[in-house]
Structures are given as structure tokens and as C-alpha cells.
C-alpha atoms as a PDB file:
ATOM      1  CA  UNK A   1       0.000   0.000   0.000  1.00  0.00           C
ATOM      2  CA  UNK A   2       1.563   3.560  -1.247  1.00  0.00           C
ATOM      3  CA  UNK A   3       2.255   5.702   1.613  1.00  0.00           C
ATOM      4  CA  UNK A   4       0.273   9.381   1.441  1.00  0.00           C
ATOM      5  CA  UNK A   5       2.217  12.842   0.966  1.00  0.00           C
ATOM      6  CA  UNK A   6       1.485  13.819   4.266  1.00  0.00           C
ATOM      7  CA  UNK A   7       2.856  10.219   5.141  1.00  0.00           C
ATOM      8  CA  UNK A   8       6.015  10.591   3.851  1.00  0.00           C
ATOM      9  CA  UNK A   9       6.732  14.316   4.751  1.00  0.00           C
ATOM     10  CA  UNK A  10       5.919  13.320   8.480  1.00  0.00           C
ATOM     11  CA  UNK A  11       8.524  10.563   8.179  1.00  0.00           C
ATOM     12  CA  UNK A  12      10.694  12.688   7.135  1.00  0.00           C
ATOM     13  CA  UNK A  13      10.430  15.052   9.580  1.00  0.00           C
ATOM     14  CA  UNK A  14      10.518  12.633  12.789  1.00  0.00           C
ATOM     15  CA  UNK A  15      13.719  11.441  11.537  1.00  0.00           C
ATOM     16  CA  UNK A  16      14.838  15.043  11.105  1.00  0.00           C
ATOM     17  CA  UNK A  17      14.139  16.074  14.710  1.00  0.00           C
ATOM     18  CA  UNK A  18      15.520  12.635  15.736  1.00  0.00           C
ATOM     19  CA  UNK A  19      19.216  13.622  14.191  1.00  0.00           C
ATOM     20  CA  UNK A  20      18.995  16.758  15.598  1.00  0.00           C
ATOM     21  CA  UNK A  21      18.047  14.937  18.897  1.00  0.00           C
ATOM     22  CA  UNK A  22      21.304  13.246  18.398  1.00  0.00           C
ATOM     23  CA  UNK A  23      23.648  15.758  17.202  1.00  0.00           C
ATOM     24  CA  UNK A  24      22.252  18.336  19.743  1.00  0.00           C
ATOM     25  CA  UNK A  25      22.942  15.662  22.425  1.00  0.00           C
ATOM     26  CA  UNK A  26      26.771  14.283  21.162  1.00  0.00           C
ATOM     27  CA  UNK A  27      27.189  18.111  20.858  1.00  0.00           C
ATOM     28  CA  UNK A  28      26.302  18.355  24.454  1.00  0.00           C
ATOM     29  CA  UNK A  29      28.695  15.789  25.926  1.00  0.00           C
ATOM     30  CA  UNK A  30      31.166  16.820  23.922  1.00  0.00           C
ATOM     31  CA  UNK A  31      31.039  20.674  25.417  1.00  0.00           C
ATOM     32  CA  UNK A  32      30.511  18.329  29.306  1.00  0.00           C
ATOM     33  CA  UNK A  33      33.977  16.583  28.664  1.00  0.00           C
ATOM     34  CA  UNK A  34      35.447  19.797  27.591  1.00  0.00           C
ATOM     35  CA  UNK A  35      34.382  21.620  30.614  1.00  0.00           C
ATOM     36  CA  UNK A  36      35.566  18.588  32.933  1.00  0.00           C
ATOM     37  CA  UNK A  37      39.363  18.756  31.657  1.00  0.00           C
ATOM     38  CA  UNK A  38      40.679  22.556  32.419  1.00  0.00           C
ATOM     39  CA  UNK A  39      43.274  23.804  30.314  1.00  0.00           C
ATOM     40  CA  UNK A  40      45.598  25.100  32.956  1.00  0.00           C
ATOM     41  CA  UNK A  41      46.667  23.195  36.013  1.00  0.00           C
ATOM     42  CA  UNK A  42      46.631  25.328  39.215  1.00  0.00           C
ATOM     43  CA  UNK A  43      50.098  26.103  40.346  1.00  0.00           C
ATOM     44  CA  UNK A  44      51.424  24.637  37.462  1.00  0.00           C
ATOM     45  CA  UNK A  45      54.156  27.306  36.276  1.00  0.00           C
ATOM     46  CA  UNK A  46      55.176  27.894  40.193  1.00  0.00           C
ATOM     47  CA  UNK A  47      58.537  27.397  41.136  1.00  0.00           C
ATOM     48  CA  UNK A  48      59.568  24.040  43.574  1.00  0.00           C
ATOM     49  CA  UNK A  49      60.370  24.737  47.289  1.00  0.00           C
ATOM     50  CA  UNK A  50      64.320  24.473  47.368  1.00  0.00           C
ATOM     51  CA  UNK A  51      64.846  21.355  49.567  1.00  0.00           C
ATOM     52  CA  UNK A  52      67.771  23.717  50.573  1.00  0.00           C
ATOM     53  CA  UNK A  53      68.193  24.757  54.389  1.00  0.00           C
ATOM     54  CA  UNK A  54      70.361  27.115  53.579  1.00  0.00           C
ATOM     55  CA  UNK A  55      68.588  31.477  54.430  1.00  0.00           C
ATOM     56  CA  UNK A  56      68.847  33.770  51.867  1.00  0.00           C
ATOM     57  CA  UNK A  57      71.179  35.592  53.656  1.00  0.00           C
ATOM     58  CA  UNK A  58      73.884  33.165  53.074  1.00  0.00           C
ATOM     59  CA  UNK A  59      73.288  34.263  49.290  1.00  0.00           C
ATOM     60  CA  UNK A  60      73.136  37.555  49.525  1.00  0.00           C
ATOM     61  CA  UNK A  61      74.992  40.086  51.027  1.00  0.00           C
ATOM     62  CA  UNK A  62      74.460  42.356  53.161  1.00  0.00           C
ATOM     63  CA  UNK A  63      76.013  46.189  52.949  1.00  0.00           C
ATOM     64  CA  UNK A  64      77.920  45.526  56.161  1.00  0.00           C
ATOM     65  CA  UNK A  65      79.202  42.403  54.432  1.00  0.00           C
ATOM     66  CA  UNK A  66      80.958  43.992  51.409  1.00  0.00           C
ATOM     67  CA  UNK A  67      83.049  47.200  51.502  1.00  0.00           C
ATOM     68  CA  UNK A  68      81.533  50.068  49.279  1.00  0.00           C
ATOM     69  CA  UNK A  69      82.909  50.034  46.239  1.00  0.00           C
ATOM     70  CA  UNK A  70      82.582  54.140  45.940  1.00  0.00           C
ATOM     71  CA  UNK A  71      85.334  53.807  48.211  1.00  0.00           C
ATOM     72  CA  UNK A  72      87.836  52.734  45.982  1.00  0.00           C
ATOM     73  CA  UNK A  73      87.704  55.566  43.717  1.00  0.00           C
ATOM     74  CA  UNK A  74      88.683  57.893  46.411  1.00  0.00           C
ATOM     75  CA  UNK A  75      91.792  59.233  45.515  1.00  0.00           C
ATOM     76  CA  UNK A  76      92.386  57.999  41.776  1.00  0.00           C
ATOM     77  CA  UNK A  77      90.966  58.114  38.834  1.00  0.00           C
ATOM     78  CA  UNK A  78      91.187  54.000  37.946  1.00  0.00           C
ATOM     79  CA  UNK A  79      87.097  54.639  37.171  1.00  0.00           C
ATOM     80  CA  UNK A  80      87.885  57.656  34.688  1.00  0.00           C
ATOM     81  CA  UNK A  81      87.588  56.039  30.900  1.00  0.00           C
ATOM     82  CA  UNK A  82      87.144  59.849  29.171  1.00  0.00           C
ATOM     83  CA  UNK A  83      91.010  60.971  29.872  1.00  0.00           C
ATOM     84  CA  UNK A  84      89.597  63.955  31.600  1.00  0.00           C
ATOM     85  CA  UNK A  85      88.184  63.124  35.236  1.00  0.00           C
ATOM     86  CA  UNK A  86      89.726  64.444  38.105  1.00  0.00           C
ATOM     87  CA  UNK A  87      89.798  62.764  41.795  1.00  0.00           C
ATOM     88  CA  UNK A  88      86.491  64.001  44.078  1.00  0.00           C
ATOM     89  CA  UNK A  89      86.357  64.566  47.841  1.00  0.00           C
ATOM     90  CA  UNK A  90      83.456  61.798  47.917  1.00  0.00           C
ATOM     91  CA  UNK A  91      83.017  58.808  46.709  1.00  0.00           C
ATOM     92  CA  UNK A  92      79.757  59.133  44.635  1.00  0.00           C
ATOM     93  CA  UNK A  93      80.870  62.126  42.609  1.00  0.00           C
ATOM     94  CA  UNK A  94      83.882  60.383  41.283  1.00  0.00           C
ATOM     95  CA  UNK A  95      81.554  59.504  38.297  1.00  0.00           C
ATOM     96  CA  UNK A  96      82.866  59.539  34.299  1.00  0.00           C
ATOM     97  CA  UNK A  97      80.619  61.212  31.503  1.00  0.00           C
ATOM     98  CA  UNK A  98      80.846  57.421  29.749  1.00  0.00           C
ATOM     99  CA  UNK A  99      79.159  55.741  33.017  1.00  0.00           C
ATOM    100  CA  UNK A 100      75.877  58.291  32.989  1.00  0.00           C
ATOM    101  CA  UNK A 101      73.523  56.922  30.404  1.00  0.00           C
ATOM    102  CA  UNK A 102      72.144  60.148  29.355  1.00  0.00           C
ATOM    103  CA  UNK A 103      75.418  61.976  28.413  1.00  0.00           C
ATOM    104  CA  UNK A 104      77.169  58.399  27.045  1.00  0.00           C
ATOM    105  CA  UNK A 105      74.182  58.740  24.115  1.00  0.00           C
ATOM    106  CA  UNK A 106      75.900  61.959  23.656  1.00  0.00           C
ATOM    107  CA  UNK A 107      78.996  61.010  23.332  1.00  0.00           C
ATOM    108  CA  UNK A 108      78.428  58.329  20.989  1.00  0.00           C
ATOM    109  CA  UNK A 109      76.064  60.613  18.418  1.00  0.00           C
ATOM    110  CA  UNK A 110      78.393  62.965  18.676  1.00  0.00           C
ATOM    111  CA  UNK A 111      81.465  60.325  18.259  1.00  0.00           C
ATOM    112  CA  UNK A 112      83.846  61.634  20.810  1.00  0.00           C
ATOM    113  CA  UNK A 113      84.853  60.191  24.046  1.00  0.00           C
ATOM    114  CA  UNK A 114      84.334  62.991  26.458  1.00  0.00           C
ATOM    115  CA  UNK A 115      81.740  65.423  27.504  1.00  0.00           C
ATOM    116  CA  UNK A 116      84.163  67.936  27.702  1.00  0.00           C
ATOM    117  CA  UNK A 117      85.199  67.344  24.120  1.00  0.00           C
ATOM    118  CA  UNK A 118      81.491  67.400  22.435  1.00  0.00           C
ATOM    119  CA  UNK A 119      80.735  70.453  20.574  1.00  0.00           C
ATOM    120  CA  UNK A 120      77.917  71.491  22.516  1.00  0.00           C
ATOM    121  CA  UNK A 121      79.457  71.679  25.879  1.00  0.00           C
ATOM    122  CA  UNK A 122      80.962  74.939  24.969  1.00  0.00           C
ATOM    123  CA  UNK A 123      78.055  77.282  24.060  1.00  0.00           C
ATOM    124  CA  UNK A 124      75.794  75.514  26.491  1.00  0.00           C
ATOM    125  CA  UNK A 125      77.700  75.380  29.845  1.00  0.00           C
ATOM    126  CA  UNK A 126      80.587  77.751  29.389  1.00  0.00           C
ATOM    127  CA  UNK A 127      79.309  80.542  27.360  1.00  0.00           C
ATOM    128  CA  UNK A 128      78.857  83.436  29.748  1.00  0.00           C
ATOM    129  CA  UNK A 129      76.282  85.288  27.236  1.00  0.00           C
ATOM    130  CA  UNK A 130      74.087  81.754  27.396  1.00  0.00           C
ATOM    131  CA  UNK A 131      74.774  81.643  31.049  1.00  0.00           C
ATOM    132  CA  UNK A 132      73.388  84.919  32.158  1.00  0.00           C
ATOM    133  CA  UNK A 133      70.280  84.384  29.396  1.00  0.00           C
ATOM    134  CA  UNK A 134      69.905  80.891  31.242  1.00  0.00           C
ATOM    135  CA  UNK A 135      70.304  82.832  34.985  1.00  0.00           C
ATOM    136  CA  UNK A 136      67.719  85.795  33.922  1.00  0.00           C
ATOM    137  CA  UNK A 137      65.561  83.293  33.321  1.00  0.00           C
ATOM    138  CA  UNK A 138      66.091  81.379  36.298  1.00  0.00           C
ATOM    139  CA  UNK A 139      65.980  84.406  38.804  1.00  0.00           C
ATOM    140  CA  UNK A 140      63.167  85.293  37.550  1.00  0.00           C
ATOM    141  CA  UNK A 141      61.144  81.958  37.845  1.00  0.00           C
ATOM    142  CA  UNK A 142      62.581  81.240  41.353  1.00  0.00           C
ATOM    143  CA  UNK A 143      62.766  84.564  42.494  1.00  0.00           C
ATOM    144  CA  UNK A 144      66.425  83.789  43.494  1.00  0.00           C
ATOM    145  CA  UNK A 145      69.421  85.656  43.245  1.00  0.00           C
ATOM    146  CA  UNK A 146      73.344  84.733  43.148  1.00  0.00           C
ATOM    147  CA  UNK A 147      75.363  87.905  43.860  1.00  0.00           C
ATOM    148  CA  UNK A 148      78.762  86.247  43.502  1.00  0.00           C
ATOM    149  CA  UNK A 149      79.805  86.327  39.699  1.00  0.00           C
ATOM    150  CA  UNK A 150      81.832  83.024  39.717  1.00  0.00           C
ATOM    151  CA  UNK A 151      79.304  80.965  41.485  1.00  0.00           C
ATOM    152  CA  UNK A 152      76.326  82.498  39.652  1.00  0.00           C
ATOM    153  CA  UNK A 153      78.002  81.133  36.510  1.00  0.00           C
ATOM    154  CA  UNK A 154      78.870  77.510  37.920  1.00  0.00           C
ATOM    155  CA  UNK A 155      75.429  77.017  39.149  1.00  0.00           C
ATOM    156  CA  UNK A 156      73.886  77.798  35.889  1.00  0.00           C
ATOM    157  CA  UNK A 157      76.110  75.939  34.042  1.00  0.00           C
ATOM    158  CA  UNK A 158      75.663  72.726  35.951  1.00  0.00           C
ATOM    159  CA  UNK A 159      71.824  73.352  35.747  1.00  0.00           C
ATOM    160  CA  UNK A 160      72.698  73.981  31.628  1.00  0.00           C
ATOM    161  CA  UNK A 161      74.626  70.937  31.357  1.00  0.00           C
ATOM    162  CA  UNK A 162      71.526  68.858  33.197  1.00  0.00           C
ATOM    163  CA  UNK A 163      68.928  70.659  31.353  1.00  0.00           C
ATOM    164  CA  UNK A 164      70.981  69.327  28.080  1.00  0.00           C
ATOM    165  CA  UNK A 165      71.359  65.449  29.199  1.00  0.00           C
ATOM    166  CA  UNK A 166      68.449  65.108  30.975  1.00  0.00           C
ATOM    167  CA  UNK A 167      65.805  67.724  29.723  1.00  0.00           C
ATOM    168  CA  UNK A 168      63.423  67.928  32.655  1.00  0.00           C
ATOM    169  CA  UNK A 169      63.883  66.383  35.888  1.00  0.00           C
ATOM    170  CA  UNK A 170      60.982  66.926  37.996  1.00  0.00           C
ATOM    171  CA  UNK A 171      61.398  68.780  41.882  1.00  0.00           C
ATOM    172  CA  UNK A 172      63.743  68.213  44.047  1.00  0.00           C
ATOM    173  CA  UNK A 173      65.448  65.567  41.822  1.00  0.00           C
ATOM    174  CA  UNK A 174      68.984  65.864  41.622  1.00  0.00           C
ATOM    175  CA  UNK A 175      72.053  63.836  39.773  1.00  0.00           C
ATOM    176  CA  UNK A 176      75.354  63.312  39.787  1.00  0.00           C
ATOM    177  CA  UNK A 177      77.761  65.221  37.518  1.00  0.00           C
ATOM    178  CA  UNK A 178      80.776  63.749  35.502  1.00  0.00           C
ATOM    179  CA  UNK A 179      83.873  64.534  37.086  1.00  0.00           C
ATOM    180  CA  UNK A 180      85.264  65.520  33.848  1.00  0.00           C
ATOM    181  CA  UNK A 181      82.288  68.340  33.035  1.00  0.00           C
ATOM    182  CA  UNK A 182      82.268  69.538  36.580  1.00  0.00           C
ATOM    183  CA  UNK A 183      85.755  70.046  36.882  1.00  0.00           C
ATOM    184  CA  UNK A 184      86.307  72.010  33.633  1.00  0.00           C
ATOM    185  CA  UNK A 185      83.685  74.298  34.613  1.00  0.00           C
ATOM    186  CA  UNK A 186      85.169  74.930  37.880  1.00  0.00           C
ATOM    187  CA  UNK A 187      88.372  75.549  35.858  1.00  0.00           C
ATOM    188  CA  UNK A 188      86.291  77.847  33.636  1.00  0.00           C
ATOM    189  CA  UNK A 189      84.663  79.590  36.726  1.00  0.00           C
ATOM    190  CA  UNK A 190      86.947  79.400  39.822  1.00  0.00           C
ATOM    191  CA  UNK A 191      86.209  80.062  43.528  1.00  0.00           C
ATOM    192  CA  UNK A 192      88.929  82.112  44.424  1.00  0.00           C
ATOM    193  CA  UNK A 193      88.847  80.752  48.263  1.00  0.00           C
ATOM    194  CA  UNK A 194      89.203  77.108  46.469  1.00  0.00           C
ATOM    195  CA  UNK A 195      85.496  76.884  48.185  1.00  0.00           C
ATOM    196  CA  UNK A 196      83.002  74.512  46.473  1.00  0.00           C
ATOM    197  CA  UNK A 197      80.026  72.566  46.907  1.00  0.00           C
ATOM    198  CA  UNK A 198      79.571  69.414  45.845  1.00  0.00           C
ATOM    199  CA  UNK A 199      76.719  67.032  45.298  1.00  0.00           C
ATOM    200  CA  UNK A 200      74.018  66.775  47.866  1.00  0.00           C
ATOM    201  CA  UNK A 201      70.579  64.407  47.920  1.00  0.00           C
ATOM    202  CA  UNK A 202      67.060  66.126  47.782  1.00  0.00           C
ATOM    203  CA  UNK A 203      65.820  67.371  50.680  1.00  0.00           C
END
């Protein structure tokens, strides 16, 4: 006996939901074993526990351990590598222009090996017509003045020479001069009592 039209197309459409029953189902324990296995294991990247007994402190030194190595440039010039340093009275000033970051990029765009040497040091911290410009401008921002000729002309030109290597600090931040660039501006501008200040930390 011939099965009807509507027959047929309701077979067809029982075994239609039925696969979908199926797929939607395989589909669904699929996604179930995917969720059960997590793709990262907790603590997996951590390090292990050293079965070592040994404290850190037998690994690492202490300050009271080690002398200062500042110290040992005290009285030499063995950490100068510019040809043009000069011995400090303290141990973190005895820095060269090729061990501050800032002024070695100079140095190497410029392709010389001192600070002293590159053709900008000149106009910028030893030009007295730049330096009173640069201490006009300065007096007038901070409202402070520097009678003394000499010393108004070595405090601009240090704040010249930072202004160039560094660009803008921020307040209160202070570095550490070369030896080298400090010295020949000292040379350029002496105290006549021999009298100078050196480097001191923000207050």
C-alpha cells in the first residue's frame, strides 16, 4: 500500500528532529567533557620549594658584608675612561661622563669620548652670554638671586649641562655630575677661596 504525501513528509520530519536529537545531544557531551578537563593546572608554572636549608642571607649580602665600592675611587681616577676626570672629595661624585647613560648617548652621536670634548658643551655650559640668558631666566622663575659672579656662573652651568642630558627632571630631583664636566667648569669659573660645593641628595 503507497504511503500518502502527508505520510512521507511526516517521516521525514521525525527522523529530522531525531538527528537533531542526536547531534544536539553528542554536541552536548562533547562541550561536558570539555568543561571537565581545564586547560591550565593550578600552580602549574610555580617554582619548587628548594629542599635547601640554607637562608637567603647566606646568598646575599648584606652592605655591612661587602666594603663600598665608591670607596675605591677615592683618591684615583682608575674609574675615569674619558682621559679627563679628576679625583672628588666623595666617593659618589667620582663619576665619568661614559658611566651616565644620558650623556654616554651623547657622546656616541656625537662620536667623541668625552663630555668635555662634544661640541655642545661649549656654548651651552661655558658661554657666559648663554649663562646669564639661562640665569635671567632662572631668577626670575625662582625669584632667586646669586650675587657672587663666579658661582652664579657655575650654578647655571651645571643646571645647563643637566637641562641638556636630561631635559626635565621633575622637583627636588637631583644627579650626579661627571667629574670631567664639573671640573672644567670649575676651571672655567673658579672660587677664588678654592670653596666649592659638591653634590648633595634632595631634601
Amino acid at each position: 500500500m503507497a504511503e500518502s504525501a502527508s505520510d512521507s513528509d511526516c517521516s521525514e520530519t521525525s527522523k529530522l528532529s531525531l538527528s537533531l536529537s542526536c547531534e544536539s545531544s553528542s554536541f552536548e557531551e562533547e562541550l561536558d567533557t570539555v568543561l571537565e578537563k581545564p586547560t591550565v593546572t593550578p600552580y602549574q608554572f610555580e617554582p619548587y620549594l628548594s629542599d635547601s636549608t640554607e637562608s637567603d642571607s647566606d646568598h646575599h649580602s648584606t652592605p655591612n658584608d661587602e666594603e663600598n665600592p665608591d670607596e675605591n675611587r677615592l683618591n684615583n681616577t682608575d674609574w675615569c675612561s674619558c682621559g679627563h676626570c679628576a679625583p672628588m672629595p666623595l666617593p659618589g661624585e667620582c663619576r665619568c661622563c661614559t658611566e651616565i647613560n644620558v650623556i654616554s648617548d651623547l657622546l656616541e652621536k656625537d662620536g667623541v669620548q668625552c663630555i668635555t670634548d662634544h661640541q655642545g658643551f661649549e656654548p651651552v655650559c661655558l658661554n657666559p652670554y648663554v649663562l646669564e640668558t639661562a640665569y635671567n631666566q632662572y631668577k626670575q622663575q625662582y625669584n632667586h638671586e646669586i650675587p657672587n659672579p663666579s658661582q652664579r656662573y657655575r650654578y647655571t652651568s651645571y643646571r645647563q649641562l643637566v637641562r641638556w642630558a636630561w631635559g626635565y627632571l621633575g622637583k627636588n630631583v637631583r644627579v650626579v655630575l661627571s667629574s670631567c664636566a664639573v671640573n672644567q667648569i670649575r676651571n672655567r669659573f673658579p672660587s677664588p677661596q678654592d670653596n666649592y660645593v659638591g653634590f648633595k641628595e634632595s631634601e
